[in-house]
Protein backbone atom coordinates (compact mmCIF):
# COMPACT_ATOMS: atom_id res chain seq x y z
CA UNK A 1 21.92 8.93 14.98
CA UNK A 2 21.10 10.97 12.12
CA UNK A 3 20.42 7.99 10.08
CA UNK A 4 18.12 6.62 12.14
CA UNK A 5 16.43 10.04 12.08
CA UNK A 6 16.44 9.32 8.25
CA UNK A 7 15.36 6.39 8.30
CA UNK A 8 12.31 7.13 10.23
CA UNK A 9 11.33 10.04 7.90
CA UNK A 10 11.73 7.73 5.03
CA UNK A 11 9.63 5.26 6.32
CA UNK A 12 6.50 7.76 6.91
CA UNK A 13 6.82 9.34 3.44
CA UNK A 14 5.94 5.75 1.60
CA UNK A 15 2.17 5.22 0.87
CA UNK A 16 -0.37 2.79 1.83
CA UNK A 17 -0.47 -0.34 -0.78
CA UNK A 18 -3.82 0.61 -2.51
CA UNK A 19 -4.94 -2.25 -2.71
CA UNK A 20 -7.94 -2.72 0.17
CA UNK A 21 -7.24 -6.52 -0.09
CA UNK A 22 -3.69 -6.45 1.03
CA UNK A 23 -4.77 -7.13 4.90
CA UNK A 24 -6.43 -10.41 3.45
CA UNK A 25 -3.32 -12.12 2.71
CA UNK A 26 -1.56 -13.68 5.75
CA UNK A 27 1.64 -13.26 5.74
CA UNK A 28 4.04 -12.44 9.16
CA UNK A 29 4.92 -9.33 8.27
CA UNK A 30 1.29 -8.06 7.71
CA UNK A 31 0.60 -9.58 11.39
CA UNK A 32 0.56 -7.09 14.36
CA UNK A 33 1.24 -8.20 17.54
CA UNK A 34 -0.30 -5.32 19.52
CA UNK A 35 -3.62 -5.71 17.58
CA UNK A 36 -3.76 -9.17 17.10
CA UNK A 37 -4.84 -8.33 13.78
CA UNK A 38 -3.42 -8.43 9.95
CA UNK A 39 -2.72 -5.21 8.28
CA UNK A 40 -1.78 -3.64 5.05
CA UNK A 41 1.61 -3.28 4.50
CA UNK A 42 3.18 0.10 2.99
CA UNK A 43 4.40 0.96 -0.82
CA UNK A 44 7.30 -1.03 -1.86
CA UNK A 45 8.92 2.27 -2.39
CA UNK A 46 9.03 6.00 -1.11
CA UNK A 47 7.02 8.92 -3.32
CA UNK A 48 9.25 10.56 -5.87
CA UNK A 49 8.24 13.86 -7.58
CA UNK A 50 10.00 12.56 -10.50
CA UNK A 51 9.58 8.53 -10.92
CA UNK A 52 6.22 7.04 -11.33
CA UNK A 53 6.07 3.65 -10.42
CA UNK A 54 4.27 0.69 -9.38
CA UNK A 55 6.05 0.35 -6.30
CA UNK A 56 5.12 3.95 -5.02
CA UNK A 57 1.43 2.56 -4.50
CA UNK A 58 1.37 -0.83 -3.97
CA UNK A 59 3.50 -3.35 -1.67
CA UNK A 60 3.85 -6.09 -4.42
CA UNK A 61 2.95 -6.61 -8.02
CA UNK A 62 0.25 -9.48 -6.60
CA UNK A 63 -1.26 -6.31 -4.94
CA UNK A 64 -1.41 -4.02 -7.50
CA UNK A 65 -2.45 -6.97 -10.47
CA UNK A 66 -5.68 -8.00 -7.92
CA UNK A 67 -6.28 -3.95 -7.60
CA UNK A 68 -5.95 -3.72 -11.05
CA UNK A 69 -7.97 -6.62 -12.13
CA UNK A 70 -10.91 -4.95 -9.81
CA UNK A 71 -10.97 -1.51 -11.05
CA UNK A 72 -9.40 -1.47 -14.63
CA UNK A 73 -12.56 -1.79 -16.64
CA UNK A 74 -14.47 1.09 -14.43
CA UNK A 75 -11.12 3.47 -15.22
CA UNK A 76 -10.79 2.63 -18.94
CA UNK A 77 -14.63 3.57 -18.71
CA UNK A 78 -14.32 6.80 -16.66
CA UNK A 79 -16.89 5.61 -14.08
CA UNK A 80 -15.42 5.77 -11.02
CA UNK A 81 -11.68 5.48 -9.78
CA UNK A 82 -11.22 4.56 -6.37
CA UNK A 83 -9.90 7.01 -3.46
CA UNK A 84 -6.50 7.01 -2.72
CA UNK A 85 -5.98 4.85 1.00
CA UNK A 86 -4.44 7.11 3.92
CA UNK A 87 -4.72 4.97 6.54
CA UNK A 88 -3.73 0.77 6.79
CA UNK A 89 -6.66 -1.22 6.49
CA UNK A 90 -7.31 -3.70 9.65
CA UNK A 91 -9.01 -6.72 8.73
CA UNK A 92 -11.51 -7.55 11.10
């Protein structure tokens, strides 16, 4: 029982992929059968203090290269850097 207790608090410590085109794709596991509605997926992996990586932020490398491929020129430029995402994104 205490690993499922684990488990759980695992689960809510990973972020929300970053990328606000990650509901677009239709996959199953984005599908939710309650909404009847595709939604982002979580990071790949849990936050660590102490390893930055890819997988911390986005659910798969196609995710982070189309976030990337959006937003790199305005952060090599300093112009603007998108918000960090809190909450999944519902595609409507």
């Amino acid at each position: 029982m205490i690993s499922i207790e684990r488990g759980i608090k695992d689960m809510t410590e990973k972020n929300i992929c970053q990328n606000p085109k990650c509901c677009d794709n239709t996959t199953d596991d984005r599908w939710n059968k309650k909404l009847n509605k595709f939604l982002s997926r979580k990071a790949y992996r849990k936050s660590k203090p102490t390893n930055n990586s890819i997988y911390e932020y986005f659910c798969t490398t196609s995710c982070a290269y189309s976030w990337l491929d959006d937003n790199l020129e305005n952060i090599i430029e300093r112009k603007h850097c998108p918000n960090k995402i809190l909450d999944k994104i519902i595609r409507q």
